[in-house]
C-alpha atoms as a PDB file:
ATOM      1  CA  UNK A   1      94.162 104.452 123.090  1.00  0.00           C
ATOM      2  CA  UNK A   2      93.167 101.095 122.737  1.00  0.00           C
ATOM      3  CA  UNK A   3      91.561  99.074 125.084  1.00  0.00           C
ATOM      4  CA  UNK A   4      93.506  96.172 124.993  1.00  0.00           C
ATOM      5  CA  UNK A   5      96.393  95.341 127.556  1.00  0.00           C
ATOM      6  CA  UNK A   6      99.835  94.525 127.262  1.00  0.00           C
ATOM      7  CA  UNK A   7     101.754  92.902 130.141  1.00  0.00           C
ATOM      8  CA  UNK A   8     105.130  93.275 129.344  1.00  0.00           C
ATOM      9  CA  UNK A   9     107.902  91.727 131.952  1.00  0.00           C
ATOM     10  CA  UNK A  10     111.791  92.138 132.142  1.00  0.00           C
ATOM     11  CA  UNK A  11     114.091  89.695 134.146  1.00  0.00           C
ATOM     12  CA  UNK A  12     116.622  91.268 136.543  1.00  0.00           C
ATOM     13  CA  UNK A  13     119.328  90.450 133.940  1.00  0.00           C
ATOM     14  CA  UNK A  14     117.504  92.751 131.522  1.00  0.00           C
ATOM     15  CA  UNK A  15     117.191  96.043 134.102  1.00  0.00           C
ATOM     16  CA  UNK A  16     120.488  95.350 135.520  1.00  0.00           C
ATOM     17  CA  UNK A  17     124.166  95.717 135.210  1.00  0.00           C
ATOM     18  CA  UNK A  18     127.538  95.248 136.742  1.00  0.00           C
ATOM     19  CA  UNK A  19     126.567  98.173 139.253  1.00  0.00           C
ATOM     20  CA  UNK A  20     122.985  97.531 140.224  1.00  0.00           C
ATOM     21  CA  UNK A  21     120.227  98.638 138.291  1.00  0.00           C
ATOM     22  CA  UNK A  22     121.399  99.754 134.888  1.00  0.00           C
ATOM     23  CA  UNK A  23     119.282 103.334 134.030  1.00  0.00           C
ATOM     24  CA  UNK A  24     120.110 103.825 130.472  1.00  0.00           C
ATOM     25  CA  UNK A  25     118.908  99.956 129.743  1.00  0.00           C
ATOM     26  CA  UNK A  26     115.590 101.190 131.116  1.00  0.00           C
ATOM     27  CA  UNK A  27     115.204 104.715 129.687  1.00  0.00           C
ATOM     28  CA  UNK A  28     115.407 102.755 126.466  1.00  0.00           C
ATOM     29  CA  UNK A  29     112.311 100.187 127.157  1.00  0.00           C
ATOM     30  CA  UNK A  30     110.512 103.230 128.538  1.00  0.00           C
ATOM     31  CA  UNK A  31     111.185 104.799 125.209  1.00  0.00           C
ATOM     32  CA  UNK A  32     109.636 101.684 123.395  1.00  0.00           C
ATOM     33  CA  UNK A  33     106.724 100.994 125.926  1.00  0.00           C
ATOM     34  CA  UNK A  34     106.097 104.837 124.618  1.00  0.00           C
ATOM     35  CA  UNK A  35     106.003 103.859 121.303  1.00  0.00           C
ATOM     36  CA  UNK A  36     103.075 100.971 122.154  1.00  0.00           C
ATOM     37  CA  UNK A  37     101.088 103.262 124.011  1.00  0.00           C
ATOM     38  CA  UNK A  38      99.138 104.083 121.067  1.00  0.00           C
ATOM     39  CA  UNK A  39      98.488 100.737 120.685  1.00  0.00           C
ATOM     40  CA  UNK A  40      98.170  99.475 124.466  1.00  0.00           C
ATOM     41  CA  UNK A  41      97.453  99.557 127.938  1.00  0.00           C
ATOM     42  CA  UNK A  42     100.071  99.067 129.467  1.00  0.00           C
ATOM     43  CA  UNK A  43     101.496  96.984 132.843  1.00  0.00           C
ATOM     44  CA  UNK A  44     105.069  96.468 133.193  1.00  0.00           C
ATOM     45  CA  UNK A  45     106.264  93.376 135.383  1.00  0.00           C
ATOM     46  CA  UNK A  46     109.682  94.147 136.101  1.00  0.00           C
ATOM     47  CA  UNK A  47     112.699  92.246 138.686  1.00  0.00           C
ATOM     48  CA  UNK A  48     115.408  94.012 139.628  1.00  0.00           C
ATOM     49  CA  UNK A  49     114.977  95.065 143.257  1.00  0.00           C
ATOM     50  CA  UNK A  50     117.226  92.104 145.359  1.00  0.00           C
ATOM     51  CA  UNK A  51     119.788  93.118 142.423  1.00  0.00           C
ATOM     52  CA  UNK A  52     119.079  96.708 143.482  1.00  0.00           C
ATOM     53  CA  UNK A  53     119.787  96.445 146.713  1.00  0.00           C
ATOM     54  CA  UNK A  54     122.675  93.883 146.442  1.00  0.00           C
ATOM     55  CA  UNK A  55     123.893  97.196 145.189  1.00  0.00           C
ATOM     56  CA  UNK A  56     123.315  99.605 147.642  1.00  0.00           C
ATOM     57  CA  UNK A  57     124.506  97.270 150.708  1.00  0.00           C
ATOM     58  CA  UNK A  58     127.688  96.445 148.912  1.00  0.00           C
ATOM     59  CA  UNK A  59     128.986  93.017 148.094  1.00  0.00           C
ATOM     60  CA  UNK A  60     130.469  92.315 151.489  1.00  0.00           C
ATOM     61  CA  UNK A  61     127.179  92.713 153.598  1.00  0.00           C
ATOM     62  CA  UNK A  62     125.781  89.877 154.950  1.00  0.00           C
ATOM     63  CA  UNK A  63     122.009  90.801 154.497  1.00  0.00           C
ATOM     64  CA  UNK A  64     119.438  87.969 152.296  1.00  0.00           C
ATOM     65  CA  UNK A  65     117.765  88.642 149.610  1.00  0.00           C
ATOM     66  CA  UNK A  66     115.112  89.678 151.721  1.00  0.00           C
ATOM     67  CA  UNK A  67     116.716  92.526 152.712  1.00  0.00           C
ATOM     68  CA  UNK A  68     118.154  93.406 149.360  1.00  0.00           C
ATOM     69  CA  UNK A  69     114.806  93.603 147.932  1.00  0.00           C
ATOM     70  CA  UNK A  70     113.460  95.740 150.685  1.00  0.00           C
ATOM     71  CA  UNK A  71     116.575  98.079 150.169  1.00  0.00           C
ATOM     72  CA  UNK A  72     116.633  97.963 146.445  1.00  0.00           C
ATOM     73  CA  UNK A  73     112.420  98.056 145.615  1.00  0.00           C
ATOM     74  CA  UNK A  74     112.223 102.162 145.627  1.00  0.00           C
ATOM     75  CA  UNK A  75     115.131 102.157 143.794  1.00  0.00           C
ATOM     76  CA  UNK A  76     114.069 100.255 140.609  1.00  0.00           C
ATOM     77  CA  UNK A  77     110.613 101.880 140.083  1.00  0.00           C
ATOM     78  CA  UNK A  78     112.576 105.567 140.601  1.00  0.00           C
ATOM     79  CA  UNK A  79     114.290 104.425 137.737  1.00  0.00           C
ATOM     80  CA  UNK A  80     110.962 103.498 136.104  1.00  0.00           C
ATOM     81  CA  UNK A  81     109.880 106.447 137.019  1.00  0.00           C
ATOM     82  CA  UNK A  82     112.588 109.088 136.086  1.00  0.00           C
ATOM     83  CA  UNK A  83     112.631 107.387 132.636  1.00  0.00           C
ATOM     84  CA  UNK A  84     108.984 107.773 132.230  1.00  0.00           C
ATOM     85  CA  UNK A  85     108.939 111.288 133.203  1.00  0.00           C
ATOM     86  CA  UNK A  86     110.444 112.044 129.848  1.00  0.00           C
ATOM     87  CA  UNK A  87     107.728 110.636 128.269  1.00  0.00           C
ATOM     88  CA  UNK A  88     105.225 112.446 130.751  1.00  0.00           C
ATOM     89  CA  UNK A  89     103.978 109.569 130.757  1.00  0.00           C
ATOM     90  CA  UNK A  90     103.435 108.100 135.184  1.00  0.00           C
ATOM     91  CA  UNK A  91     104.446 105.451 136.911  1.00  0.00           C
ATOM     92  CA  UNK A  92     103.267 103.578 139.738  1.00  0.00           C
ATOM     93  CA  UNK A  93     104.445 100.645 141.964  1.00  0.00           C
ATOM     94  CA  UNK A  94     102.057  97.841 142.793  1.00  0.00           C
ATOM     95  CA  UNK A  95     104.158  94.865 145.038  1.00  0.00           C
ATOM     96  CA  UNK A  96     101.650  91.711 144.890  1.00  0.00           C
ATOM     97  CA  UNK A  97     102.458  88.027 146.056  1.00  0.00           C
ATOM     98  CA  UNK A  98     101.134  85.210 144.515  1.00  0.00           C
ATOM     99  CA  UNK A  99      98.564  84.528 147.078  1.00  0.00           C
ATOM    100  CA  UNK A 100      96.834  87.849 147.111  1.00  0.00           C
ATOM    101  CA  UNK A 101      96.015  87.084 143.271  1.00  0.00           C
ATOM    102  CA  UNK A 102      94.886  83.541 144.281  1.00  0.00           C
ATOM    103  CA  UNK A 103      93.065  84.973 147.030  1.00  0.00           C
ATOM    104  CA  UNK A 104      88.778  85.974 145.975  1.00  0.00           C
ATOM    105  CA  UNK A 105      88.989  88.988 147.168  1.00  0.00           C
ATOM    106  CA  UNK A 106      92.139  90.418 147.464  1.00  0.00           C
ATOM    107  CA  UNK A 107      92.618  89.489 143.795  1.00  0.00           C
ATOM    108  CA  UNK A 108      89.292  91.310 142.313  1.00  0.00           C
ATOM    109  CA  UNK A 109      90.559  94.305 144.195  1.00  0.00           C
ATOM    110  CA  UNK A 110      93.844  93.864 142.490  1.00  0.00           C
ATOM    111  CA  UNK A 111      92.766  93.260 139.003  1.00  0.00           C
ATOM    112  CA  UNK A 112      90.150  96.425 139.449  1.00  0.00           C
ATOM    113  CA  UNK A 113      93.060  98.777 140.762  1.00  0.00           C
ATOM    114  CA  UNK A 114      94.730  97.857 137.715  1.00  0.00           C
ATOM    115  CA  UNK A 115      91.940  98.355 135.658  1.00  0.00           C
ATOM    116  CA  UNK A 116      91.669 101.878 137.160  1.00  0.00           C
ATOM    117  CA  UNK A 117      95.216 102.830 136.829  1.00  0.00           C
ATOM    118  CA  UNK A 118      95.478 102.134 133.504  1.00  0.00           C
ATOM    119  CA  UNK A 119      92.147 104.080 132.486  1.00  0.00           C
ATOM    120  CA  UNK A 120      94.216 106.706 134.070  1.00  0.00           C
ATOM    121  CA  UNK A 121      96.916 106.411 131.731  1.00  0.00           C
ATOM    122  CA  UNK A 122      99.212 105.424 134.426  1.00  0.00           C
ATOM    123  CA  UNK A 123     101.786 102.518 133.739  1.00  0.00           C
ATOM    124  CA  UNK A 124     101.492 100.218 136.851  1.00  0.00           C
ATOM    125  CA  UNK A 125     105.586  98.547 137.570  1.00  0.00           C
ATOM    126  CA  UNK A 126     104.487  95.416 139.436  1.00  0.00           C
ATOM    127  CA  UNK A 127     106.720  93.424 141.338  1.00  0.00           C
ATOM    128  CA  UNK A 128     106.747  90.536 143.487  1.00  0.00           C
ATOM    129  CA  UNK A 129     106.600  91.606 147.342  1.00  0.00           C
ATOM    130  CA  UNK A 130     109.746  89.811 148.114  1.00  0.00           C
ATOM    131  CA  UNK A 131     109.727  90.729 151.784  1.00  0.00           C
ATOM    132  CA  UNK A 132     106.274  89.082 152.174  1.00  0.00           C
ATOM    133  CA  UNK A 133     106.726  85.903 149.979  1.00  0.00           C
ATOM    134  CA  UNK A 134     109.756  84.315 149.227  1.00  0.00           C
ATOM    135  CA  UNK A 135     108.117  82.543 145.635  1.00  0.00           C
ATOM    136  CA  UNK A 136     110.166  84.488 143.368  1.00  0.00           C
ATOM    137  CA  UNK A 137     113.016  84.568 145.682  1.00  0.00           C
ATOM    138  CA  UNK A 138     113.184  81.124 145.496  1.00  0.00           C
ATOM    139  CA  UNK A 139     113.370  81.372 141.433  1.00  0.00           C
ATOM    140  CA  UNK A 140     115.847  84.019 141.597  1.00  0.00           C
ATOM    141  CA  UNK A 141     118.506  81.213 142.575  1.00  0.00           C
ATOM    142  CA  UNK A 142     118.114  79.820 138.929  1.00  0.00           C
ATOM    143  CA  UNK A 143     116.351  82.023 136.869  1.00  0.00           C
ATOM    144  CA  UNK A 144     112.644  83.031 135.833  1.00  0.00           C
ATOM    145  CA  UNK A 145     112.414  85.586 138.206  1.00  0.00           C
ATOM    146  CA  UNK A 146     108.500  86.968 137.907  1.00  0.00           C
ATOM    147  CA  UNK A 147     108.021  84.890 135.057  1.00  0.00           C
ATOM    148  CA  UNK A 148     105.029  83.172 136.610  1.00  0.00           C
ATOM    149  CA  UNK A 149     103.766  86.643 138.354  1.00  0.00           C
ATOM    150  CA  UNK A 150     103.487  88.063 134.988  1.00  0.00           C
ATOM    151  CA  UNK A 151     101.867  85.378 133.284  1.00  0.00           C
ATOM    152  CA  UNK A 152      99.240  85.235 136.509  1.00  0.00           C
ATOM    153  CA  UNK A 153      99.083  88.703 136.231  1.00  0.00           C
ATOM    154  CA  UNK A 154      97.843  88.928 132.402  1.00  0.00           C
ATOM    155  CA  UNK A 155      95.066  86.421 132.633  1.00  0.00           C
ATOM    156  CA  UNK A 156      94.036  88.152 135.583  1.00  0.00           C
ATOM    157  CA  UNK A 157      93.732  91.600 134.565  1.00  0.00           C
ATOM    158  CA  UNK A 158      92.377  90.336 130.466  1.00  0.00           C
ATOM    159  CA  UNK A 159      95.451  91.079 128.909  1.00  0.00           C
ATOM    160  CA  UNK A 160      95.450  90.896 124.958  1.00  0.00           C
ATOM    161  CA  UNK A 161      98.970  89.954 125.125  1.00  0.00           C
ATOM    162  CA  UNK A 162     102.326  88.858 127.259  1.00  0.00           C
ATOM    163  CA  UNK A 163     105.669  89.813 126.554  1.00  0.00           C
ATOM    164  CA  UNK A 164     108.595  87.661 128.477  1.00  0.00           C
ATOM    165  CA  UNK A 165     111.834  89.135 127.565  1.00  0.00           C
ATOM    166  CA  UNK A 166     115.274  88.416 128.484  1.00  0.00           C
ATOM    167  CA  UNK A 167     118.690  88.896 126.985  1.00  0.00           C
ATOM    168  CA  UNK A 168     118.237  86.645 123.856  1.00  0.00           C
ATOM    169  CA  UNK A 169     115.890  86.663 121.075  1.00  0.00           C
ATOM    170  CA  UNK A 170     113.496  83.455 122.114  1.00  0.00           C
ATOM    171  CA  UNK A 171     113.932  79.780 122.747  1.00  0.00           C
ATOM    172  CA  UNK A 172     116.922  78.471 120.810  1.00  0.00           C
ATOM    173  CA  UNK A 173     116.958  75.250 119.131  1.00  0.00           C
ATOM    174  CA  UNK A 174     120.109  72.815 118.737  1.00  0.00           C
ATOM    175  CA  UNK A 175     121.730  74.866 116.343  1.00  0.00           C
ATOM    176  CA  UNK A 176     121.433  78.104 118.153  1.00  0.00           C
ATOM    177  CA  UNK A 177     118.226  79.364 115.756  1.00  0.00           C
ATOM    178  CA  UNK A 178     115.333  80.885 117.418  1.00  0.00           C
ATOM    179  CA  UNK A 179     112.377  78.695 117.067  1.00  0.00           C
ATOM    180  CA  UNK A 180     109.462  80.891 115.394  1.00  0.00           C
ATOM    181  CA  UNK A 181     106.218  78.876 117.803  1.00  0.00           C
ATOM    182  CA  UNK A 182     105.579  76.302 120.076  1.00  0.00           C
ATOM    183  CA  UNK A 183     101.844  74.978 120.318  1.00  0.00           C
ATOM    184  CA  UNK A 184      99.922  73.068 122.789  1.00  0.00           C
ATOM    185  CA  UNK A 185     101.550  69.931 121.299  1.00  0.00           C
ATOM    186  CA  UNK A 186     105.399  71.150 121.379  1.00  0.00           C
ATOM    187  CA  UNK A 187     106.015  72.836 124.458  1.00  0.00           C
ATOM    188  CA  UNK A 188     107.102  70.001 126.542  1.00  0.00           C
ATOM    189  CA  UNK A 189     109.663  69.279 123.419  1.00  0.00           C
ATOM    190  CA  UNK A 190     110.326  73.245 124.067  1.00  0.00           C
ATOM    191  CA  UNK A 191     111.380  72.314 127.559  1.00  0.00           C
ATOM    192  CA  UNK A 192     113.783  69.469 126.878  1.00  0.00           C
ATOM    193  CA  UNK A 193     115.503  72.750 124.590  1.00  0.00           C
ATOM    194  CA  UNK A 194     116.333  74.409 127.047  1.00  0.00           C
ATOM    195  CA  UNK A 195     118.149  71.593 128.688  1.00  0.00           C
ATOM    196  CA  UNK A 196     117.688  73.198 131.960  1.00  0.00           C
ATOM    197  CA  UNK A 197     119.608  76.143 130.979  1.00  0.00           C
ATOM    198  CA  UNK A 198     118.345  79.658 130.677  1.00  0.00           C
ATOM    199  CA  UNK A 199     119.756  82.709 128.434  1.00  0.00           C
ATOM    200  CA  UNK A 200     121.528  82.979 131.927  1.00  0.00           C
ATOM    201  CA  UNK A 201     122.459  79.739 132.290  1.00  0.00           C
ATOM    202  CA  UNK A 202     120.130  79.383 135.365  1.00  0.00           C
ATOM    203  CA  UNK A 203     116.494  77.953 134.284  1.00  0.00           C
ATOM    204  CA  UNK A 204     115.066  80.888 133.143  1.00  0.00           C
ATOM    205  CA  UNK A 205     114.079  80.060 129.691  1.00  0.00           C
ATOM    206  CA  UNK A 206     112.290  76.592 131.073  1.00  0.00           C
ATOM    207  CA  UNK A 207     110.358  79.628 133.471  1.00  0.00           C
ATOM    208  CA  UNK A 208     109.310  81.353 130.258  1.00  0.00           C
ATOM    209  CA  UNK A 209     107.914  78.555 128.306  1.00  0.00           C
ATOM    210  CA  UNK A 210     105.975  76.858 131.264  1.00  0.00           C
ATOM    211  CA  UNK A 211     104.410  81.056 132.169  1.00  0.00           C
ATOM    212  CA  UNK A 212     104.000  81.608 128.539  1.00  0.00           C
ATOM    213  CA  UNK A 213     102.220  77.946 127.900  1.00  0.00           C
ATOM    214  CA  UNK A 214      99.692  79.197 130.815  1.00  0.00           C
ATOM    215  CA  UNK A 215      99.071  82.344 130.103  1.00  0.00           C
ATOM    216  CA  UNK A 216      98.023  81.083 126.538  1.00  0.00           C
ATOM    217  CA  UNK A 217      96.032  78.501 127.933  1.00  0.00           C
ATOM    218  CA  UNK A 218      93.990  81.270 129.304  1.00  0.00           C
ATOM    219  CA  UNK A 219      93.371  83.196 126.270  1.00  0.00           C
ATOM    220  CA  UNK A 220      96.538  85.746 126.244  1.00  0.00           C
ATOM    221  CA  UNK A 221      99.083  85.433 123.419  1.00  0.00           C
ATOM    222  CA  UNK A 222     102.619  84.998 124.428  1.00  0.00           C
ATOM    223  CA  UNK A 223     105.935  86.052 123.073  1.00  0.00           C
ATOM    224  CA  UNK A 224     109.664  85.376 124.214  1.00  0.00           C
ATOM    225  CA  UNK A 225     112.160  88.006 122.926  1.00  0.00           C
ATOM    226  CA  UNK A 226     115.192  89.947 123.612  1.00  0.00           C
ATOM    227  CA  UNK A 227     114.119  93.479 125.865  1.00  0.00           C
ATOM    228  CA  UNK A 228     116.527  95.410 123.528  1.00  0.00           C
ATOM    229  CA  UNK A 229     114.361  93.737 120.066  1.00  0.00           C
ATOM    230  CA  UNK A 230     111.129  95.930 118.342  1.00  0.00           C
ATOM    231  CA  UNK A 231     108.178  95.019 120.569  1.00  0.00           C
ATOM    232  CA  UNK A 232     106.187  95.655 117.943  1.00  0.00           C
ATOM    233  CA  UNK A 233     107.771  93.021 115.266  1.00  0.00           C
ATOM    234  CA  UNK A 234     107.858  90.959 118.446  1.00  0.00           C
ATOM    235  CA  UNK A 235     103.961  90.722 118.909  1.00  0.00           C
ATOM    236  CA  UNK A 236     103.346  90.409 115.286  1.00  0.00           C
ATOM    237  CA  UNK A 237     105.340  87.116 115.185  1.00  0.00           C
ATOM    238  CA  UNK A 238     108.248  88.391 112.753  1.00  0.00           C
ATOM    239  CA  UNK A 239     110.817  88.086 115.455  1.00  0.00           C
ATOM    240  CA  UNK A 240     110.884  86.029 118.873  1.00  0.00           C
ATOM    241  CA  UNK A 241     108.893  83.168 119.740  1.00  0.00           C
ATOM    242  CA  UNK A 242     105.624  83.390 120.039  1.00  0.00           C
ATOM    243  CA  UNK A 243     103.404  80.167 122.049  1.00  0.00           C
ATOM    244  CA  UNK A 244     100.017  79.417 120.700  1.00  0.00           C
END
């Protein structure tokens, strides 16, 4: 294995369906995540627990998102799990908030239990502890969900490389083509793209660009891409958009 480190981050659109947390969407990134771990280590950022536990509660309960997420979290990494399993490959759940990675200490300890896990060969799912911080809650309303977790997450930890990926294959332009890179000197022409639309129609794609621009910044290479696309052609630039 190599010892360079992929974060790689799906949106609650992406894990999800019309019934909660859609299983056979995610046995089929496990199945690809597989096919980098030759490649990679290996940290999966993933949303889906308020969506989760929307699920469980039923559409006519009054409980916040809060709530939903607390409800819904052991569901979404079971699913990680189960469709890891297959693999043989294990999964574990870290929940983080943006201030333990901010924080000196608690984010050394973070980045090292990481660091250990993935030695292990163990695929860490990390998610945002919603019913500590309310940060990606918050982004949830309009899109981007974890976006900015994951980037913090990859400079953090070293990765080689992030992967942002929604339900479209990168940043559109005006005539509905995916455009191939943004640079240090584009991005804020990237943003007015997305004309405060996501590929959700809430913000989400403004989200990826302004994680993706950071995370670059810091030394990790970036890519926006459709979850269902090859994550290989994706990294290599052939597909996707890639921020340098």
């Amino acid at each position: 294995m190599n010892d360079e480190i992929i974060v790689v981050k799906y949106g609650s659109s992406s894990v999800s369906g019309n019934s909660g947390i859609d299983r056979a969407k995610i046995s089929k990134y496990a199945r690809k995540i597989k096919d980098l771990s030759s490649d990679y280590k290996i940290a999966i950022v993933s949303s889906g627990a308020v969506v989760a536990g929307r699920a469980i509660l039923g559409a006519d309960n009054s409980a916040d998102s809060t709530t939903h997420a607390m409800v819904g979290s052991a569901t979404l990494v079971v699913a990680w799990q189960k469709a890891f399993a297959k693999h043989n490959i294990n999964v574990g759940q870290i929940l983080v908030t943006h201030n333990d990675i901010a924080d000196k200490i608690e984010g050394n300890r973070l980045r090292t239990v990481i660091h250990d896990v993935l030695n292990e060969g163990i695929i860490p799912v990390i998610n945002e502890n919603d019913v500590l911080s309310d940060v990606e809650l918050a982004k949830l309303l309009y899109g981007g969900d974890n976006d900015g977790l994951a980037s913090k997450i990859a400079i953090t930890i070293g990765a080689a490389e992030l992967l942002l990926l929604t339900n479209v294959d990168g940043l559109l332009d005006s005539d509905g083509l995916v455009v191939k890179s943004i640079d240090s000197t584009s991005h804020e022409t990237a943003l007015l793209l997305t004309n405060g639309k996501s590929d959700s129609g809430r913000g989400g794609m403004s989200s990826k660009i302004e994680a993706a621009v950071a995370a670059t910044k810091s030394g990790v290479r970036s890519h926006i891409g459709n979850a269902s696309s090859d994550y290989k052609q994706l990294i290599a630039g052939k597909i996707g958009t890639i921020v340098k």
